[in-house]
Protein backbone atom coordinates (compact mmCIF):
# COMPACT_ATOMS: atom_id res chain seq x y z
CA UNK A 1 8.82 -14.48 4.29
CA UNK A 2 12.39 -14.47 3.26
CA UNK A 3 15.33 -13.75 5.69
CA UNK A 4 18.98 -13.27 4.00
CA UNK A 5 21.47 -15.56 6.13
CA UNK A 6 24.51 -14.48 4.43
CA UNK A 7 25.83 -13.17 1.05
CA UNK A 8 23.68 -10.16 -1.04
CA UNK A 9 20.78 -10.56 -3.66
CA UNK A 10 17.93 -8.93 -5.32
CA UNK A 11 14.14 -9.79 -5.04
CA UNK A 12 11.70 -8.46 -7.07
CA UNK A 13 8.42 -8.49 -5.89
CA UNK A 14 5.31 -7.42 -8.19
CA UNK A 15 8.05 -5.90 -10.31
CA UNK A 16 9.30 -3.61 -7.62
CA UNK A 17 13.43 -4.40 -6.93
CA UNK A 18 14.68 -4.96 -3.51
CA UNK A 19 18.75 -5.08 -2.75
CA UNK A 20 18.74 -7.40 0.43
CA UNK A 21 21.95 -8.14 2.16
CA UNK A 22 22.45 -10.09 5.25
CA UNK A 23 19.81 -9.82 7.73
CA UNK A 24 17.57 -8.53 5.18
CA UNK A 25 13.73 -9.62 5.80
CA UNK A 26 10.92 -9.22 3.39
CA UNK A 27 7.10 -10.64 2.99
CA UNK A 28 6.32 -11.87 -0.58
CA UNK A 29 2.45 -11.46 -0.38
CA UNK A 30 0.34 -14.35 -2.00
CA UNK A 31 -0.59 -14.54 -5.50
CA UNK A 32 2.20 -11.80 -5.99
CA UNK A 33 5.00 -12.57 -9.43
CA UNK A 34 8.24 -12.64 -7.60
CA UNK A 35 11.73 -13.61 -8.44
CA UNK A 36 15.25 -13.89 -7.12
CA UNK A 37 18.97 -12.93 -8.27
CA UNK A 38 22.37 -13.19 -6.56
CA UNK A 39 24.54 -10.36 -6.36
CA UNK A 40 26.82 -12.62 -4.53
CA UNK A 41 26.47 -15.84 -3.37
CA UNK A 42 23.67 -16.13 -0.74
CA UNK A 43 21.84 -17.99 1.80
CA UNK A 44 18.16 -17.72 2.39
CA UNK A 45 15.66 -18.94 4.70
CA UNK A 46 12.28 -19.27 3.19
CA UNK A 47 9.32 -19.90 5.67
CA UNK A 48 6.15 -19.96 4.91
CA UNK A 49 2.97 -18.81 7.26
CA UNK A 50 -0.44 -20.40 6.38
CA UNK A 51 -3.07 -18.69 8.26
């Protein structure tokens, strides 16, 4: 799960693009390609739920 802290960025998940801006939340499901890009500079907080 990713959260945006602060600034804007794009995440692609399974090739599917995603603007997120601050306060932005999205699941990146396992085994799924996935990949980040600032639009500006960002902060992100990455957790990660084992289950």
């Amino acid at each position: 799960m990713v959260t945006i802290i602060d600034g804007e960025c794009e995440i692609w998940v399974a090739e599917e693009a995603h603007r997120m801006t601050e306060g932005g939340m999205i699941i990146l499901p396992v085994n799924t390609p996935h990949a980040l890009s600032a639009i500006t500079r960002f902060k992100m907080m990455l957790a990660m739920i084992r289950g």
